[in-house]
PDB file of N, CA and C in Angstrom:
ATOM      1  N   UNK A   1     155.990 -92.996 139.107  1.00  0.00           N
ATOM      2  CA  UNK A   1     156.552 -94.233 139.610  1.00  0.00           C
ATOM      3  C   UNK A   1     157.245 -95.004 138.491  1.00  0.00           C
ATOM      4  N   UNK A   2     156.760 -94.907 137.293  1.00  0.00           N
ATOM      5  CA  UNK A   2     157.032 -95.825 136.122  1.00  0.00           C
ATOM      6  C   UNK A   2     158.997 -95.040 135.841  1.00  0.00           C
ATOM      7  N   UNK A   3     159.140 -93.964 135.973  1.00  0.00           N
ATOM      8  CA  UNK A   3     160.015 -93.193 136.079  1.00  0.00           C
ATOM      9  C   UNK A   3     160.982 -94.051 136.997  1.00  0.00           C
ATOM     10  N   UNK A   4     160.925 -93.809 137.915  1.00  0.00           N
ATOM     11  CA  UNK A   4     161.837 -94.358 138.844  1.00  0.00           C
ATOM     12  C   UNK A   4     162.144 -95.601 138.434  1.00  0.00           C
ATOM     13  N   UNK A   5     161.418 -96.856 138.467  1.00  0.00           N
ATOM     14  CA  UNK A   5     161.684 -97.934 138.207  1.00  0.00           C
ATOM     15  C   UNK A   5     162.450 -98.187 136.868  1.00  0.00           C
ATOM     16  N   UNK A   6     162.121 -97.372 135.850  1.00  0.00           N
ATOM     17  CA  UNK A   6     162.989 -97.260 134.339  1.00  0.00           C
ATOM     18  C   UNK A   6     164.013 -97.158 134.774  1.00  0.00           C
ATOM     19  N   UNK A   7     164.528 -95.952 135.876  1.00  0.00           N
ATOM     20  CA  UNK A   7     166.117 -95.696 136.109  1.00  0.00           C
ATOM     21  C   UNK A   7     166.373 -96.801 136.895  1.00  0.00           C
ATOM     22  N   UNK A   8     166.105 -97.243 137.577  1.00  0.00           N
ATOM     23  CA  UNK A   8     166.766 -98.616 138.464  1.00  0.00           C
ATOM     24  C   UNK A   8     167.095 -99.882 137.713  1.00  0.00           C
ATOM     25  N   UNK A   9     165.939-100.021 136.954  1.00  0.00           N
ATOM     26  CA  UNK A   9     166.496-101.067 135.858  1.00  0.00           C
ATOM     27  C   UNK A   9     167.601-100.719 134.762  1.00  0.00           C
ATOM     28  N   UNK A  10     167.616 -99.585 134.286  1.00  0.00           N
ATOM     29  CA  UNK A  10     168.520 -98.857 133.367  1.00  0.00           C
ATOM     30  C   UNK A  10     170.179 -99.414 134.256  1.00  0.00           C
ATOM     31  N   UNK A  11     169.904 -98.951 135.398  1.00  0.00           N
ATOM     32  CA  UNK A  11     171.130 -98.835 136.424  1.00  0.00           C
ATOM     33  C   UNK A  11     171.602-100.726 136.736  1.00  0.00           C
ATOM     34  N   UNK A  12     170.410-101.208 136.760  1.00  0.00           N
ATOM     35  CA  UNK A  12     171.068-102.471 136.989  1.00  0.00           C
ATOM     36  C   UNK A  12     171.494-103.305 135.922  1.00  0.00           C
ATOM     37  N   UNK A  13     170.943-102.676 134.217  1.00  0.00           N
ATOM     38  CA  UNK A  13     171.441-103.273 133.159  1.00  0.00           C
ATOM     39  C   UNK A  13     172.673-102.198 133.044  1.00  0.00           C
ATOM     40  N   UNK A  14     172.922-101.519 133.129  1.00  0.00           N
ATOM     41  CA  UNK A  14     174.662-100.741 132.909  1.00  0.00           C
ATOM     42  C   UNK A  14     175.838-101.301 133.680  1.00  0.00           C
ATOM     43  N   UNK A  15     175.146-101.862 135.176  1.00  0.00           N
ATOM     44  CA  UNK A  15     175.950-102.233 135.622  1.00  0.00           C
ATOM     45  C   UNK A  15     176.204-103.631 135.371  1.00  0.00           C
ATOM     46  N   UNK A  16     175.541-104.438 135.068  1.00  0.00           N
ATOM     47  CA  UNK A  16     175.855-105.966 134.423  1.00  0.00           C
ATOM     48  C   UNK A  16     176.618-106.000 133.094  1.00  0.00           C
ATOM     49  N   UNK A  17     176.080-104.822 132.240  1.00  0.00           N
ATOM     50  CA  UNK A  17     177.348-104.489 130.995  1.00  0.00           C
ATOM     51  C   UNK A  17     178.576-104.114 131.528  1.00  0.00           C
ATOM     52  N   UNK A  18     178.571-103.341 132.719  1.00  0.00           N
ATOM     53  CA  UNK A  18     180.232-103.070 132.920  1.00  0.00           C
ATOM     54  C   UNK A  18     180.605-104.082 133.831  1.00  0.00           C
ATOM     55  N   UNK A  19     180.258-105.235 134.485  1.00  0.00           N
ATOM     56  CA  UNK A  19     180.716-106.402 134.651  1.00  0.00           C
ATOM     57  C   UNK A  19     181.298-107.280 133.573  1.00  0.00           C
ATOM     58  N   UNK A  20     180.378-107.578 132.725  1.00  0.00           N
ATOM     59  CA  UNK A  20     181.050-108.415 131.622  1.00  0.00           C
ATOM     60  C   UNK A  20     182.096-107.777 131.278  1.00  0.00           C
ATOM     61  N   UNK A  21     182.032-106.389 130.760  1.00  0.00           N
ATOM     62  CA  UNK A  21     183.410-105.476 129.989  1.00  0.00           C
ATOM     63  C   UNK A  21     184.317-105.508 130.674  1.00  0.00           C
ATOM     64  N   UNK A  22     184.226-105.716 132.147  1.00  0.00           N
ATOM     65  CA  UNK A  22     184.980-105.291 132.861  1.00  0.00           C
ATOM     66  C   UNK A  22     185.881-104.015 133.016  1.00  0.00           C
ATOM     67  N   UNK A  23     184.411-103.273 133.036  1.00  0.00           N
ATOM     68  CA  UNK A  23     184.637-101.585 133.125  1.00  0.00           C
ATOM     69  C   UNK A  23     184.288-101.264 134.261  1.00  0.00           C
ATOM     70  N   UNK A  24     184.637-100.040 135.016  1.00  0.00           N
ATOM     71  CA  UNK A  24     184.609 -99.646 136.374  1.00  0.00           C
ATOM     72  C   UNK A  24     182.762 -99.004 136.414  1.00  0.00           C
ATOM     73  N   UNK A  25     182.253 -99.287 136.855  1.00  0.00           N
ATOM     74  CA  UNK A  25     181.289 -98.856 136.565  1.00  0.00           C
ATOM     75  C   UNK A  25     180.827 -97.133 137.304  1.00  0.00           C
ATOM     76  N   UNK A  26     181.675 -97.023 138.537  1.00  0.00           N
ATOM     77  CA  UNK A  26     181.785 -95.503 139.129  1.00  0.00           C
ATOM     78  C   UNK A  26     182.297 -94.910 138.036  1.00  0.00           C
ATOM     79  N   UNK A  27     183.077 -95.144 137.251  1.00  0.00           N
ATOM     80  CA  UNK A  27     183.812 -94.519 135.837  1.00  0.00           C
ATOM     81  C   UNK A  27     182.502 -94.014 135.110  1.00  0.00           C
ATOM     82  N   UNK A  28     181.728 -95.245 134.505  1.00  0.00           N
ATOM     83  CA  UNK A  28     180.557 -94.796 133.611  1.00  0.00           C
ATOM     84  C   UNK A  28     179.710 -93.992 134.410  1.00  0.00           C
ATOM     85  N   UNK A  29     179.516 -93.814 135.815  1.00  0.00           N
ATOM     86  CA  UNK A  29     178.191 -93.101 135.876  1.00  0.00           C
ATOM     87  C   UNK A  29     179.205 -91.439 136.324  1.00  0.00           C
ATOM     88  N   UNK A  30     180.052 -91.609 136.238  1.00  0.00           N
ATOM     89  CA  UNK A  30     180.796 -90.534 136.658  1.00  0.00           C
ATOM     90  C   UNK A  30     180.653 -89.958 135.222  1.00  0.00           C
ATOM     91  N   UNK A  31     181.253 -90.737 134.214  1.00  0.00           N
ATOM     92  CA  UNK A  31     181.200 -89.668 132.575  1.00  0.00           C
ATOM     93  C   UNK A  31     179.412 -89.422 132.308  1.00  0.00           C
ATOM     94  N   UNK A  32     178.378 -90.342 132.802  1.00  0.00           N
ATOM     95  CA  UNK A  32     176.945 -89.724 132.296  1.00  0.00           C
ATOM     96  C   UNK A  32     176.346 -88.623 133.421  1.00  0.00           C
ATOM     97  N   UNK A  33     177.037 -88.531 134.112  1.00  0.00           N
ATOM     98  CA  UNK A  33     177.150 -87.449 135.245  1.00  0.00           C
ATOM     99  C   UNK A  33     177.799 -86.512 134.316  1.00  0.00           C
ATOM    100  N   UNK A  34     178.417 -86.176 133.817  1.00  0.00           N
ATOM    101  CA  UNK A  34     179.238 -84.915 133.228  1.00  0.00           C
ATOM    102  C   UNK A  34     178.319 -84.485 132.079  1.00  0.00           C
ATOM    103  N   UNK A  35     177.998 -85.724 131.216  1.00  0.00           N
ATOM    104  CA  UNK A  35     177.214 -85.346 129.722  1.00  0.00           C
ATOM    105  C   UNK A  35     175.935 -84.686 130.568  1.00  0.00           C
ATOM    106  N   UNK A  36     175.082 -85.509 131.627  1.00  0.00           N
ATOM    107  CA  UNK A  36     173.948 -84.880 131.762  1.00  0.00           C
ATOM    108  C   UNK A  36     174.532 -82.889 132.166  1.00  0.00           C
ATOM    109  N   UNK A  37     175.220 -82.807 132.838  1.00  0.00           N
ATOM    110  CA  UNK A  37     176.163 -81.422 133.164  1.00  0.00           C
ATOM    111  C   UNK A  37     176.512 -81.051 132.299  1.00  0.00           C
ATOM    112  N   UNK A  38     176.909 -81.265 131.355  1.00  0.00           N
ATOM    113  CA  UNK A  38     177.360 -80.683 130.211  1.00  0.00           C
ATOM    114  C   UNK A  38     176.299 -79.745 129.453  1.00  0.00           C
ATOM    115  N   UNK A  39     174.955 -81.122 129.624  1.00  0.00           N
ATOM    116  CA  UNK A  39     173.804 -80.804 128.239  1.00  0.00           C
ATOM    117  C   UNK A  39     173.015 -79.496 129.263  1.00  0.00           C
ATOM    118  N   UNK A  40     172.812 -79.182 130.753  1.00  0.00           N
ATOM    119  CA  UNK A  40     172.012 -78.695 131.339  1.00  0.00           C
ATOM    120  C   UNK A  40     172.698 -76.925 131.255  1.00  0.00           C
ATOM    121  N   UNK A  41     173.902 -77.400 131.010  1.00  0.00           N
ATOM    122  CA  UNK A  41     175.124 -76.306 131.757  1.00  0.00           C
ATOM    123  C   UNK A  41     175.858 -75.614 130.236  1.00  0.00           C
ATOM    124  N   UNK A  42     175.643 -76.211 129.433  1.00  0.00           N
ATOM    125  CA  UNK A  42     176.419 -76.172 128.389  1.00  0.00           C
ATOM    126  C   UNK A  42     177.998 -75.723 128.565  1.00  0.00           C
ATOM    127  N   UNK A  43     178.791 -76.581 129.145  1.00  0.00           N
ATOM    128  CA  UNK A  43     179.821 -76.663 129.204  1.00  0.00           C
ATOM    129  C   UNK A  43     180.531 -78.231 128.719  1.00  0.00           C
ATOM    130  N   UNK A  44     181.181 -77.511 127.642  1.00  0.00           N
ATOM    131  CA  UNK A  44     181.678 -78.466 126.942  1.00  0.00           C
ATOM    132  C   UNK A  44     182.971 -78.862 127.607  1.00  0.00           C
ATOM    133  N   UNK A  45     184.110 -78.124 128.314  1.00  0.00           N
ATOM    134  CA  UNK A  45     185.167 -78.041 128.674  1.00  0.00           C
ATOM    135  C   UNK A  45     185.348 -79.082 129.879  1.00  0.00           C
ATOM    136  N   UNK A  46     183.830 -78.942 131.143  1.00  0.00           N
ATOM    137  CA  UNK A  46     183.600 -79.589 132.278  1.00  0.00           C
ATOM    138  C   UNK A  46     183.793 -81.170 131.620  1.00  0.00           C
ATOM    139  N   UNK A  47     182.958 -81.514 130.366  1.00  0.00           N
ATOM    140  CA  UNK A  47     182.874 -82.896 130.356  1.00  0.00           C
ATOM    141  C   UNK A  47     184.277 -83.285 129.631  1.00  0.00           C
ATOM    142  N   UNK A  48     185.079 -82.495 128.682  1.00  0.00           N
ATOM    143  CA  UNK A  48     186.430 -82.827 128.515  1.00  0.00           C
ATOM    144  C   UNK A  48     187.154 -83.344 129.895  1.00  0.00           C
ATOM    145  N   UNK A  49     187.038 -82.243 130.557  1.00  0.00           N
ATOM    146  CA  UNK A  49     188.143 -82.322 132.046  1.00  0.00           C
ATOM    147  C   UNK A  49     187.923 -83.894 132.831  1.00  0.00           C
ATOM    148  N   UNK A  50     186.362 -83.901 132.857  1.00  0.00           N
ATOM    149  CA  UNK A  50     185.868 -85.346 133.396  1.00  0.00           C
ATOM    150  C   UNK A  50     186.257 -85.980 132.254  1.00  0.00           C
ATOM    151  N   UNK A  51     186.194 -86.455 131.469  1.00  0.00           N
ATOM    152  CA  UNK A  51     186.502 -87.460 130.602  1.00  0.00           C
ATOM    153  C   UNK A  51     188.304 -88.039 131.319  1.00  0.00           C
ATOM    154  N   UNK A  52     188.852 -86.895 130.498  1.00  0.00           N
ATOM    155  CA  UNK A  52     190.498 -86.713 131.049  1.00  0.00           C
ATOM    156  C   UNK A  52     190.562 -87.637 132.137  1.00  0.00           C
ATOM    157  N   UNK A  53     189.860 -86.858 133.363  1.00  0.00           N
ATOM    158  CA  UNK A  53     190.211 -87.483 135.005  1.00  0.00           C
ATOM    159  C   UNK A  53     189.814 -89.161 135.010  1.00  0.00           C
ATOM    160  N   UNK A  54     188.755 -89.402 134.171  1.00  0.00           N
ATOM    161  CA  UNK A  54     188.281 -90.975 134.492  1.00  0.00           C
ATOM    162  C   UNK A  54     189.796 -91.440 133.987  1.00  0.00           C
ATOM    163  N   UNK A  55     189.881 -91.322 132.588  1.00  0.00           N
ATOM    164  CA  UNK A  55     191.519 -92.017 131.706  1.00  0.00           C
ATOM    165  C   UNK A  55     192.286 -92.232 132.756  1.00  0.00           C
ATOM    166  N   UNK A  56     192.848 -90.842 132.972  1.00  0.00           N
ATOM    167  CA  UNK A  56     194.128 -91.021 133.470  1.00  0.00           C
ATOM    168  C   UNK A  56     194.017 -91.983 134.874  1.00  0.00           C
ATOM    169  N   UNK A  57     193.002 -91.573 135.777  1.00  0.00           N
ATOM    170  CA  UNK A  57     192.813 -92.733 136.703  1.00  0.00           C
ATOM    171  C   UNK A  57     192.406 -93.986 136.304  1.00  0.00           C
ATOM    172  N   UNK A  58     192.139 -94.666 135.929  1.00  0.00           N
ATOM    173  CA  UNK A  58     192.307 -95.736 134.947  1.00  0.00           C
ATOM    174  C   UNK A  58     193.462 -96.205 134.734  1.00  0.00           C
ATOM    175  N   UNK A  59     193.968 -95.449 134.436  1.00  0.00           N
ATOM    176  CA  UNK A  59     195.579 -95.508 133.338  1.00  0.00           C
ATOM    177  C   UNK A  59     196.364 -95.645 134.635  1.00  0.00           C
ATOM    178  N   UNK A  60     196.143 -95.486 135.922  1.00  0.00           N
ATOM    179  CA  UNK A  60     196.911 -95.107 137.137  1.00  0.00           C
ATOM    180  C   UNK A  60     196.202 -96.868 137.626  1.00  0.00           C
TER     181      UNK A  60
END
């Protein structure tokens, strides 16, 4: 249980940092979505490609 509640709070302090920054916050959990994929999968290339896709949509 202590588990769960760590990630919810984790999740509701990331998302109050990407308020202030005024960062997309689907952006950030989309790139710690790739690193966790990356580290399980060892694919380094997957989290390049995601990186790429957040930018350029961004940039769009």
């Amino acid at each position: 249980m202590k588990i769960k509640e760590t990630k919810l709070l984790q999740n509701q302090r990331l998302k109050e940092i990407c308020n202030d920054k005024e960062v997309s916050f689907e952006s950030i959990e989309t790139l710690l979505d790739s690193v966790k994929t990356k580290k399980l999968l060892k694919r380094n290339n997957y989290h390049q490609q995601k990186i790429n896709d957040v930018i350029e949509k961004a940039i769009k």
